[in-house]
Protein backbone atom coordinates (compact mmCIF):
# COMPACT_ATOMS: atom_id res chain seq x y z
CA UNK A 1 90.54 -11.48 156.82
CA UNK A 2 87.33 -12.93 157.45
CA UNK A 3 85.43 -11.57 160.14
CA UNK A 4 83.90 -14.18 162.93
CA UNK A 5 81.10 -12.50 164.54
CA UNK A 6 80.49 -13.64 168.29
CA UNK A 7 78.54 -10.94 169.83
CA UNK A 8 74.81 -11.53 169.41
CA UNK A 9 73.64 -10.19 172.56
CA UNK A 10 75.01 -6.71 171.27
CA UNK A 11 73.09 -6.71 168.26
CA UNK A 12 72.80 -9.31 165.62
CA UNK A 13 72.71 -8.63 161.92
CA UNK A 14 70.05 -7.70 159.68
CA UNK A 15 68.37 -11.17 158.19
CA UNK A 16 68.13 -11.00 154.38
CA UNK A 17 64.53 -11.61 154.43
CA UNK A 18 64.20 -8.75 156.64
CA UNK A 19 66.52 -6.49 154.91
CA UNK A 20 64.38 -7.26 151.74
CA UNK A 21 61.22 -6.25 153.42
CA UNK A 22 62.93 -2.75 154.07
CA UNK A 23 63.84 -2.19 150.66
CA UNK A 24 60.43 -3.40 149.38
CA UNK A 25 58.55 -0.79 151.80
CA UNK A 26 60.96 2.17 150.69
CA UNK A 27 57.97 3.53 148.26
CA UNK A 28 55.79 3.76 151.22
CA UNK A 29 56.48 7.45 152.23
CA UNK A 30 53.32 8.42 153.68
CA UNK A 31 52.26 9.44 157.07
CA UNK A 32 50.61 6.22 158.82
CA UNK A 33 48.46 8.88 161.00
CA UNK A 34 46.97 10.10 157.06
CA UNK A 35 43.67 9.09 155.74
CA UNK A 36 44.60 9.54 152.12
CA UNK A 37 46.01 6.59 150.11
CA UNK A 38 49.35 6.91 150.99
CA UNK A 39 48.46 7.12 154.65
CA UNK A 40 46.29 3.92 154.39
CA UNK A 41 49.48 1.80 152.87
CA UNK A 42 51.77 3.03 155.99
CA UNK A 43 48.66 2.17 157.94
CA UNK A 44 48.73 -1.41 156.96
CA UNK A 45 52.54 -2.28 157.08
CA UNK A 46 52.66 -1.29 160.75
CA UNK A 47 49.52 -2.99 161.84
CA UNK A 48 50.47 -5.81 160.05
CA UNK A 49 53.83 -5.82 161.49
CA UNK A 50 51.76 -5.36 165.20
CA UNK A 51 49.68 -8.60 164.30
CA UNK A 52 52.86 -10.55 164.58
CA UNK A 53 54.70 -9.25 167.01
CA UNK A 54 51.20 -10.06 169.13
CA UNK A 55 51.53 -13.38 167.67
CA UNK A 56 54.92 -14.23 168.65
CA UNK A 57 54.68 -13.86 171.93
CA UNK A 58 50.46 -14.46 172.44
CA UNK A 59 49.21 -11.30 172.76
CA UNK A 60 46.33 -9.27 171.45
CA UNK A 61 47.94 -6.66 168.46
CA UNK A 62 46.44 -3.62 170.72
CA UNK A 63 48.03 -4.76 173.41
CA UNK A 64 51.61 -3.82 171.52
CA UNK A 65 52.81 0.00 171.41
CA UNK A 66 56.01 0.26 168.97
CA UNK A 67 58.78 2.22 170.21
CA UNK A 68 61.97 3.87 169.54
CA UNK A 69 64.18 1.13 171.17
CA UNK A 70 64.01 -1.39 173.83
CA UNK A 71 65.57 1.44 176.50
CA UNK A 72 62.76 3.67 175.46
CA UNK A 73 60.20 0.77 176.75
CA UNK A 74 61.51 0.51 179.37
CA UNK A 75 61.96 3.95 180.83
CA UNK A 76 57.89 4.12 179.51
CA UNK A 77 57.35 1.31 182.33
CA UNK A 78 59.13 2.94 185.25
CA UNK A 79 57.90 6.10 184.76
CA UNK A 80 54.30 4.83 185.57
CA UNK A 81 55.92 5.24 189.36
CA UNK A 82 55.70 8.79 189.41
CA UNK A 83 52.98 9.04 187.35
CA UNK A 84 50.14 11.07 188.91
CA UNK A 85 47.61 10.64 186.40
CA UNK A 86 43.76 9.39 187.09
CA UNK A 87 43.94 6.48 184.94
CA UNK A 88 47.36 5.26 185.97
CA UNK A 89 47.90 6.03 189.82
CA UNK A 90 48.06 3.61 191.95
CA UNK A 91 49.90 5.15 195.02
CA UNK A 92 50.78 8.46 195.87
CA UNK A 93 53.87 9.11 193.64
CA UNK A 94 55.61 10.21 197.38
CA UNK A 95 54.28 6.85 198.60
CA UNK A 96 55.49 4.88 195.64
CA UNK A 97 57.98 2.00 195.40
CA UNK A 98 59.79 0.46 192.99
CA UNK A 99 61.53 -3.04 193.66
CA UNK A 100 64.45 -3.98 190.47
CA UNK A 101 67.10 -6.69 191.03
CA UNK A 102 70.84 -5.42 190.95
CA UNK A 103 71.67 -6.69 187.29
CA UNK A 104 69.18 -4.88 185.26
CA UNK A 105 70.12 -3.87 182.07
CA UNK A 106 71.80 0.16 182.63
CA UNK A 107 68.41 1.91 181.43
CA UNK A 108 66.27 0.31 184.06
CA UNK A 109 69.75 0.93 186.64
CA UNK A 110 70.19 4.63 185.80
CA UNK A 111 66.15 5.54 185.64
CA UNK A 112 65.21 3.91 188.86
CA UNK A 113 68.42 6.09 190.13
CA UNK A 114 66.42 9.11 188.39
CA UNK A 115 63.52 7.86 190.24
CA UNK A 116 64.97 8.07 193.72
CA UNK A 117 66.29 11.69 193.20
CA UNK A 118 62.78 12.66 192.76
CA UNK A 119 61.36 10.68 195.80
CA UNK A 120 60.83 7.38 194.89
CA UNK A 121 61.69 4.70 197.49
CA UNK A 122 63.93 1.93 195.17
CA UNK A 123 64.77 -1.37 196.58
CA UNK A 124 67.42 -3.50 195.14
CA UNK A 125 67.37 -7.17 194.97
CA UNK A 126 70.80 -9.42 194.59
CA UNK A 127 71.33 -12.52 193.11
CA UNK A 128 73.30 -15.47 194.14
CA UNK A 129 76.32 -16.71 192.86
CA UNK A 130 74.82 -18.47 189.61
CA UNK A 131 73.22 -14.58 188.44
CA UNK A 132 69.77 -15.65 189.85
CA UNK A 133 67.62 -12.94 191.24
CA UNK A 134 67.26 -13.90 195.26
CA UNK A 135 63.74 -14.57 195.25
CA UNK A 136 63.48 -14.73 199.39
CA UNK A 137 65.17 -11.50 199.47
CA UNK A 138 62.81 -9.92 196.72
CA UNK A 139 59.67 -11.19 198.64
CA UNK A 140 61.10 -9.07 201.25
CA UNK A 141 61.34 -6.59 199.53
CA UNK A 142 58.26 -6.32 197.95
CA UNK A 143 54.85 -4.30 200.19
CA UNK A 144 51.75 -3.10 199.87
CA UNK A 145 53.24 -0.01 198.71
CA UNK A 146 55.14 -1.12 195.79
CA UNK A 147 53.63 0.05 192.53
CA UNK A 148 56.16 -1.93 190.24
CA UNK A 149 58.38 -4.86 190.51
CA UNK A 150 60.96 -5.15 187.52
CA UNK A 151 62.84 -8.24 187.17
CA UNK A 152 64.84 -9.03 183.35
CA UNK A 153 64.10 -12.09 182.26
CA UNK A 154 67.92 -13.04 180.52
CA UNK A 155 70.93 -11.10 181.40
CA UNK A 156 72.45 -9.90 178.54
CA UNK A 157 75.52 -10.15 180.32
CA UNK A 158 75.51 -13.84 181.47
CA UNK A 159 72.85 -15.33 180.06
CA UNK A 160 70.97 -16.13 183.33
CA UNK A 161 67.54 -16.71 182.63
CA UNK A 162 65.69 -15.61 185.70
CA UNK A 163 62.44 -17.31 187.59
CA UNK A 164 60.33 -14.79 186.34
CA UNK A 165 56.93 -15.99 187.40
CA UNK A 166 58.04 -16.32 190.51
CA UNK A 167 58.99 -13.09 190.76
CA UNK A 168 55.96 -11.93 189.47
CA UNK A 169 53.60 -14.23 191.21
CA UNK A 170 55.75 -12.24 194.55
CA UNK A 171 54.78 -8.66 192.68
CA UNK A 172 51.02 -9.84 191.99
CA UNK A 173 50.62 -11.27 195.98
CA UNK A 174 51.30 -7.78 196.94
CA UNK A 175 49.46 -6.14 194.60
CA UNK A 176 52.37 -4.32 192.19
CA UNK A 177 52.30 -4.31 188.10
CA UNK A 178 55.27 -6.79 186.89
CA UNK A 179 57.32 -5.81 184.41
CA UNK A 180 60.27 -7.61 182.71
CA UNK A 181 62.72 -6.55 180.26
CA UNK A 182 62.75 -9.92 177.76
CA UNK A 183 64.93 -8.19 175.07
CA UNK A 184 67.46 -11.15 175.01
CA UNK A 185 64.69 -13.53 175.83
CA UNK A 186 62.39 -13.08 172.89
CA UNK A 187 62.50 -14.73 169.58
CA UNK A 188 65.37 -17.08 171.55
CA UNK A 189 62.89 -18.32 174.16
CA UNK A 190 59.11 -19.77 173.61
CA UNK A 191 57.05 -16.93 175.45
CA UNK A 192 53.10 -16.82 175.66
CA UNK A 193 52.39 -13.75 177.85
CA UNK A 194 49.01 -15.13 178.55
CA UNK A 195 50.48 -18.27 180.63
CA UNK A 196 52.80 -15.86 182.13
CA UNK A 197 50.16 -13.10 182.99
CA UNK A 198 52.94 -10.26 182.84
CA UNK A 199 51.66 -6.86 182.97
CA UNK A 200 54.32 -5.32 180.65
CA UNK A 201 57.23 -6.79 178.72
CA UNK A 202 59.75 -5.45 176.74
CA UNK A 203 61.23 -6.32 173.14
CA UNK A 204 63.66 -5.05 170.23
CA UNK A 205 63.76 -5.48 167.12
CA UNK A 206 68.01 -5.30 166.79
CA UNK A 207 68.10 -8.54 168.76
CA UNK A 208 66.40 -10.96 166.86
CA UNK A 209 67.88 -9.70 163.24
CA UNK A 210 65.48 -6.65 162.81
CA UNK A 211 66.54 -3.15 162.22
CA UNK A 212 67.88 -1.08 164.83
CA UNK A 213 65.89 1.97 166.41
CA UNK A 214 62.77 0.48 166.62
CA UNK A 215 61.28 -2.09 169.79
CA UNK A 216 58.11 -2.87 171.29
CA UNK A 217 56.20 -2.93 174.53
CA UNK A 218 53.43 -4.86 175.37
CA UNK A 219 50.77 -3.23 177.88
CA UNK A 220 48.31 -6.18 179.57
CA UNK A 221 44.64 -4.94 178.73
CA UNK A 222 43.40 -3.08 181.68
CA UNK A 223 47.19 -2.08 183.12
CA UNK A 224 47.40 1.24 184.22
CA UNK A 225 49.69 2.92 181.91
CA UNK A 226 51.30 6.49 181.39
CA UNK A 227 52.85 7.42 178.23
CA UNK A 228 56.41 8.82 178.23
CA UNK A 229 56.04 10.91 175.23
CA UNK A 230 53.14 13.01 174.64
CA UNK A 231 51.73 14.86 172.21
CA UNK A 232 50.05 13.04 169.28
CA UNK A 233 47.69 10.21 168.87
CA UNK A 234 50.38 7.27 167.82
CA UNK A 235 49.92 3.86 169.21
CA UNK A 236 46.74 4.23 170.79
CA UNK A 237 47.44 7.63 172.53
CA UNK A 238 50.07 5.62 174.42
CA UNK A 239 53.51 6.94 172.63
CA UNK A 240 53.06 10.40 170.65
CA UNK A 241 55.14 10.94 167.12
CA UNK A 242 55.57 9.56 163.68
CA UNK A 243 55.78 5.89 163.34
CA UNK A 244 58.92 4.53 161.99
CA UNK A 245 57.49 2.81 159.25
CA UNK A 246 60.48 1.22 157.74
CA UNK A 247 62.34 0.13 161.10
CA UNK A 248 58.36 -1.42 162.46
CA UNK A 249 58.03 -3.13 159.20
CA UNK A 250 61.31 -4.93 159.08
CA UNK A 251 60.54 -5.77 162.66
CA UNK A 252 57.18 -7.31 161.25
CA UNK A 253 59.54 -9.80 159.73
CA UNK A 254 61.97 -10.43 161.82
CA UNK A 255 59.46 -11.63 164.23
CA UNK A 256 57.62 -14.02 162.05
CA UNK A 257 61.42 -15.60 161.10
CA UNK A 258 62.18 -16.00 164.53
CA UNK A 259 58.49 -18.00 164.93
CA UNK A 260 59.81 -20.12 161.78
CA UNK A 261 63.61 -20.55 162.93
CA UNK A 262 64.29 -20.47 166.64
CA UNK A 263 63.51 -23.55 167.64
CA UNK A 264 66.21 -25.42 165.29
CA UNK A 265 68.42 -22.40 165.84
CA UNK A 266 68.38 -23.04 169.35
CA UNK A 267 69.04 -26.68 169.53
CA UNK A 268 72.15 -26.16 167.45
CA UNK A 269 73.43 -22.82 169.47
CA UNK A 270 73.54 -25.20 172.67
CA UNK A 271 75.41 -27.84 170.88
CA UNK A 272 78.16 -24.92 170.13
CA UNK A 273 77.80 -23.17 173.56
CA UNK A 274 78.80 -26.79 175.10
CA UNK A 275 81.63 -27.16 172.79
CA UNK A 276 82.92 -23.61 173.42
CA UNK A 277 82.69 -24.02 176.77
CA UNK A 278 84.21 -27.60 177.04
CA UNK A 279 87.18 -26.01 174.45
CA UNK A 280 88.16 -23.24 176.73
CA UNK A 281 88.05 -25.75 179.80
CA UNK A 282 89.75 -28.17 178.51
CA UNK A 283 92.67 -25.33 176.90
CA UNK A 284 93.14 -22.86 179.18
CA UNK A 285 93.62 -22.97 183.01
CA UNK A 286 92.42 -20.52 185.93
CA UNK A 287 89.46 -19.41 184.22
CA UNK A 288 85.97 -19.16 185.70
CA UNK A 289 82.65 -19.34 184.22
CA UNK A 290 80.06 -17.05 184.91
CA UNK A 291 77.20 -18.55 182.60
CA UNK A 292 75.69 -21.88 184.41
CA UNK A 293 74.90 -24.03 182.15
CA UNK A 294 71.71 -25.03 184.21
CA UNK A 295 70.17 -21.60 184.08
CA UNK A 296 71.33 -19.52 180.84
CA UNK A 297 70.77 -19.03 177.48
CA UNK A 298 71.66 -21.74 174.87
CA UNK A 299 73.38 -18.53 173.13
CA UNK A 300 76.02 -17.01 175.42
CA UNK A 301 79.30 -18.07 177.34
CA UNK A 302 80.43 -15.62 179.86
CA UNK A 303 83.83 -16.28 181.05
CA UNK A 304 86.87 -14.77 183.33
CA UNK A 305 90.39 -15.81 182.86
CA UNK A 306 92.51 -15.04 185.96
CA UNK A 307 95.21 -12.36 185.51
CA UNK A 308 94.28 -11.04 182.33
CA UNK A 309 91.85 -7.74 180.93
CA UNK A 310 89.12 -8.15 179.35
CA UNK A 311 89.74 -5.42 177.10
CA UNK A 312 93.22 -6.59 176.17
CA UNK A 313 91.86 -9.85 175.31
CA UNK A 314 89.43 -8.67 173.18
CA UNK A 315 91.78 -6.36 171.10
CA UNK A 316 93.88 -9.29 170.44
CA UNK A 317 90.92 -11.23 169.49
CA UNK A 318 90.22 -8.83 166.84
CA UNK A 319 93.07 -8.42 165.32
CA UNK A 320 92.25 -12.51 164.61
CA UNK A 321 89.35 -11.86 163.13
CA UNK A 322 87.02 -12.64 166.73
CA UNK A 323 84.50 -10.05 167.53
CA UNK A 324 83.48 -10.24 171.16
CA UNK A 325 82.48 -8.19 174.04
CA UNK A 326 83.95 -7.77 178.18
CA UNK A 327 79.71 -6.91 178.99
CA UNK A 328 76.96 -5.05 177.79
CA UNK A 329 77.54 -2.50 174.89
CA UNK A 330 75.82 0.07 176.13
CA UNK A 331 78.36 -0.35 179.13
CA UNK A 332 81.47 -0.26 176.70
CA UNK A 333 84.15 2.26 177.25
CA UNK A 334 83.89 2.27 180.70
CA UNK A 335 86.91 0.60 182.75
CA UNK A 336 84.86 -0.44 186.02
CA UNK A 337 84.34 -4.24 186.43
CA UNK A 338 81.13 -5.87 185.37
CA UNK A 339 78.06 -4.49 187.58
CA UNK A 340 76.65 -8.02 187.10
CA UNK A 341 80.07 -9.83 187.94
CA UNK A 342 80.32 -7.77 190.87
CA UNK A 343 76.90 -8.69 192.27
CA UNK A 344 77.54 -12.39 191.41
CA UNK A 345 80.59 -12.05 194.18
CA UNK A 346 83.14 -13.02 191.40
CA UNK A 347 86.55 -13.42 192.78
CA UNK A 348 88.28 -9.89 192.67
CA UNK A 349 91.21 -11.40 190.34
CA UNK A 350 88.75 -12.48 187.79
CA UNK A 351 86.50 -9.45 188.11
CA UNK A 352 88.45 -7.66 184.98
CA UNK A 353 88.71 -10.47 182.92
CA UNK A 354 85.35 -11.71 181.35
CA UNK A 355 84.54 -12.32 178.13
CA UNK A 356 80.79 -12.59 177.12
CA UNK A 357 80.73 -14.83 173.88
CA UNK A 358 76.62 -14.38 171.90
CA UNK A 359 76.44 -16.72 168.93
CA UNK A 360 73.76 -16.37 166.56
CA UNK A 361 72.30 -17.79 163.07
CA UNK A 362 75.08 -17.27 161.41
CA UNK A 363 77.69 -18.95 164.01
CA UNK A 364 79.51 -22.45 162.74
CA UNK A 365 81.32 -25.01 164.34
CA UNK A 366 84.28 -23.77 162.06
CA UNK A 367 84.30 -20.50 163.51
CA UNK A 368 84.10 -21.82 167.18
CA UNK A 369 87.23 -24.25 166.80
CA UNK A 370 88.88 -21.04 165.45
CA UNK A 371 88.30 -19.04 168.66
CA UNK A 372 89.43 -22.57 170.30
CA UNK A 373 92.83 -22.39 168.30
CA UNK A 374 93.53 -18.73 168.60
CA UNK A 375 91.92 -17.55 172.63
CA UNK A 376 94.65 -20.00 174.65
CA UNK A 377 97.76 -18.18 172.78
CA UNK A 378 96.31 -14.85 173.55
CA UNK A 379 95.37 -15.57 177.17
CA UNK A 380 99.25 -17.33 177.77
CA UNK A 381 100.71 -13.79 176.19
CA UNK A 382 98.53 -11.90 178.07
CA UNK A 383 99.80 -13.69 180.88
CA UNK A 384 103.18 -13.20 180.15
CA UNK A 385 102.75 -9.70 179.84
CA UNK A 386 100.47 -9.11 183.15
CA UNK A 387 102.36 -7.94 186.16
CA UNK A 388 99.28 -9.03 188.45
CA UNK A 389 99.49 -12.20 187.14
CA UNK A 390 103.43 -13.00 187.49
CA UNK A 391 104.45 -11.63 184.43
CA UNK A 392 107.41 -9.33 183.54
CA UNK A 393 107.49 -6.07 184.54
């Protein structure tokens, strides 16, 4: 059976071109940190690989610290809270806030909770019914004693691209470092981080058709900055241990496809997402849509069909051949509703229902009028079968 792939925001797959890079630096054993010959060549593939990730998003190559994953960047940023070193210390770590909206991705969610066990003061913005962060409530929020305002700037979940510089020209007024999690923004989205004038910004490499265990962060020259890991001289004293030299380089070229592709990519990805969407509209009643077309991604459909689970439907969607996802994978096994459905005040009967639908490169208009012929069957047995929703018992 051949195997339709609709979950993008998850991961996407390796590109050839970068897969090819991989196996071309496989020789290239030595440690980058090395001043012998071997040394020198890992030396080159990861600086070359940091001269354009700079380039793909504006920014100076120093200003770009590889690390282990996208989570790992961001748990670097928040930890500058409670840092208490010379160079990095803006408040009192006891005097310290740290403002987030509600629908962060789970490793900003469950470190800022970390955060608050050890004294930080953590303030939570919502968003409105569309999955837009409530700026009125986050200039509330934010005071002369918050350190760091954190606002993502697409939900992996939804799609919902956020009004990031707003929310950071709110952080700046008050004098706070901005950070924003653009994992599902980069390489989808034109981003110049000069224009923006974010102090930190997250990426990963598994999102745009890199390799997996490997991301980025870029620090603003002249941010205060603590490193997470210490120990070791890597990335300009800023993140300690080996380099992964294989994972950075194949992120190297994922990044410079993306610079060459996305803007065609995109075009077409919205001319499926409104087709999808229009399909299941159009096919299938009681459902609700919790990607606005106004505000999201090109690349995802989030949607909630009354009466039936999310999980359910996607089982039956794989056993046709449709790989999807009820949220965020790093979420998955977990039976509780949507965090970011919840906060979005979805209607309790649609809360375990959602679908999130990521297309990608590879995604055809074939493969979408197959998930149009197959979902409505599924959904009207699911029905049948759904006690909640009038079915038998």
């Amino acid at each position: 059976m051949q195997r339709m792939y609709f979950d993008h925001n998850a991961t996407t797959p390796l590109h050839p071109e970068v897969k090819h890079a991989i196996i071309e630096s496989l020789d290239v054993f030595g440690n980058p940190s090395s001043l012998h010959e071997d040394g020198r060549r890992a030396r080159i593939l990861i600086e070359t690989a940091r001269e354009k990730v700079a380039a793909l998003i504006n920014a100076d190559p120093d200003e770009i610290m590889f690390t282990g994953s996208g989570s790992e960047a961001n748990n670097t940023v928040l930890s500058i809270v409670i840092c208490s070193g010379a160079s990095c210390n803006l408040h009192s770590p006891v005097d310290s806030d740290l403002v987030i909206s509600t629908i962060e991705h789970p490793c900003i969610i469950e470190t800022s909770k970390c955060l608050e066990n050890r004294g930080t003061r953590v303030k939570r913005v919502g968003v409105d019914s569309r999955g837009l962060v409530k700026m009125d409530d986050l200039e509330q929020a934010v005071s002369a004693n918050t350190s760091l305002v954190s606002v993502m700037m697409v939900n992996n979940e939804t799609g919902a691209i956020q009004d990031v510089e707003k929310a950071l020209a709110i952080a700046h007024a008050s004098g706070a470092l901005f950070h924003t999690d653009a994992v599902q923004a980069v390489g989808k989205l034109p981003l110049d981080v000069r224009k923006l004038d974010v102090d930190f910004l997250t990426i990963s490499a598994h999102k745009i058709y890199g390799p997996k265990g490997v991301g980025a962060l870029y620090v603003r020259k002249g941010t205060p900055f603590c490193s997470l890991i210490r120990g070791g001289h890597q990335e300009m004293g800023r993140r300690a241990g080996t380099e992964n030299t294989l994972g950075i380089a194949g992120f190297g070229r994922a990044v410079e496809l993306r610079a060459e592709e996305m803007e065609a990519e995109a075009e077409r990805l919205a001319e499926l997402n409104t087709m999808l969407r229009d399909g299941i509209e159009s096919r299938i009643e009681n459902i609700h849509f919790n990607s606005n077309p106004e505000y999201c991604l090109h690349s995802t459909l989030n949607v909630s069909f009354e009466g039936v689970e999310g999980e359910s439907l996607l089982l039956y969607l794989d056993h046709e051949g449709v790989e999807v996802s009820t949220g965020s994978a790093c979420a998955s096994g977990s039976l509780d509703p949507s965090h970011v459905l919840l906060e979005m005040n979805l209607p309790v009967e649609f809360t375990h229902g959602s679908l999130r639908m990521s297309m990608g490169r590879s995604t055809t208009r074939e493969e979408v009028d197959y998930v149009l012929d197959v979902l409505p069957g599924i959904v009207k047995k699911l029905r049948r079968m759904s006690t909640v929703y009038g079915g038998e018992r």
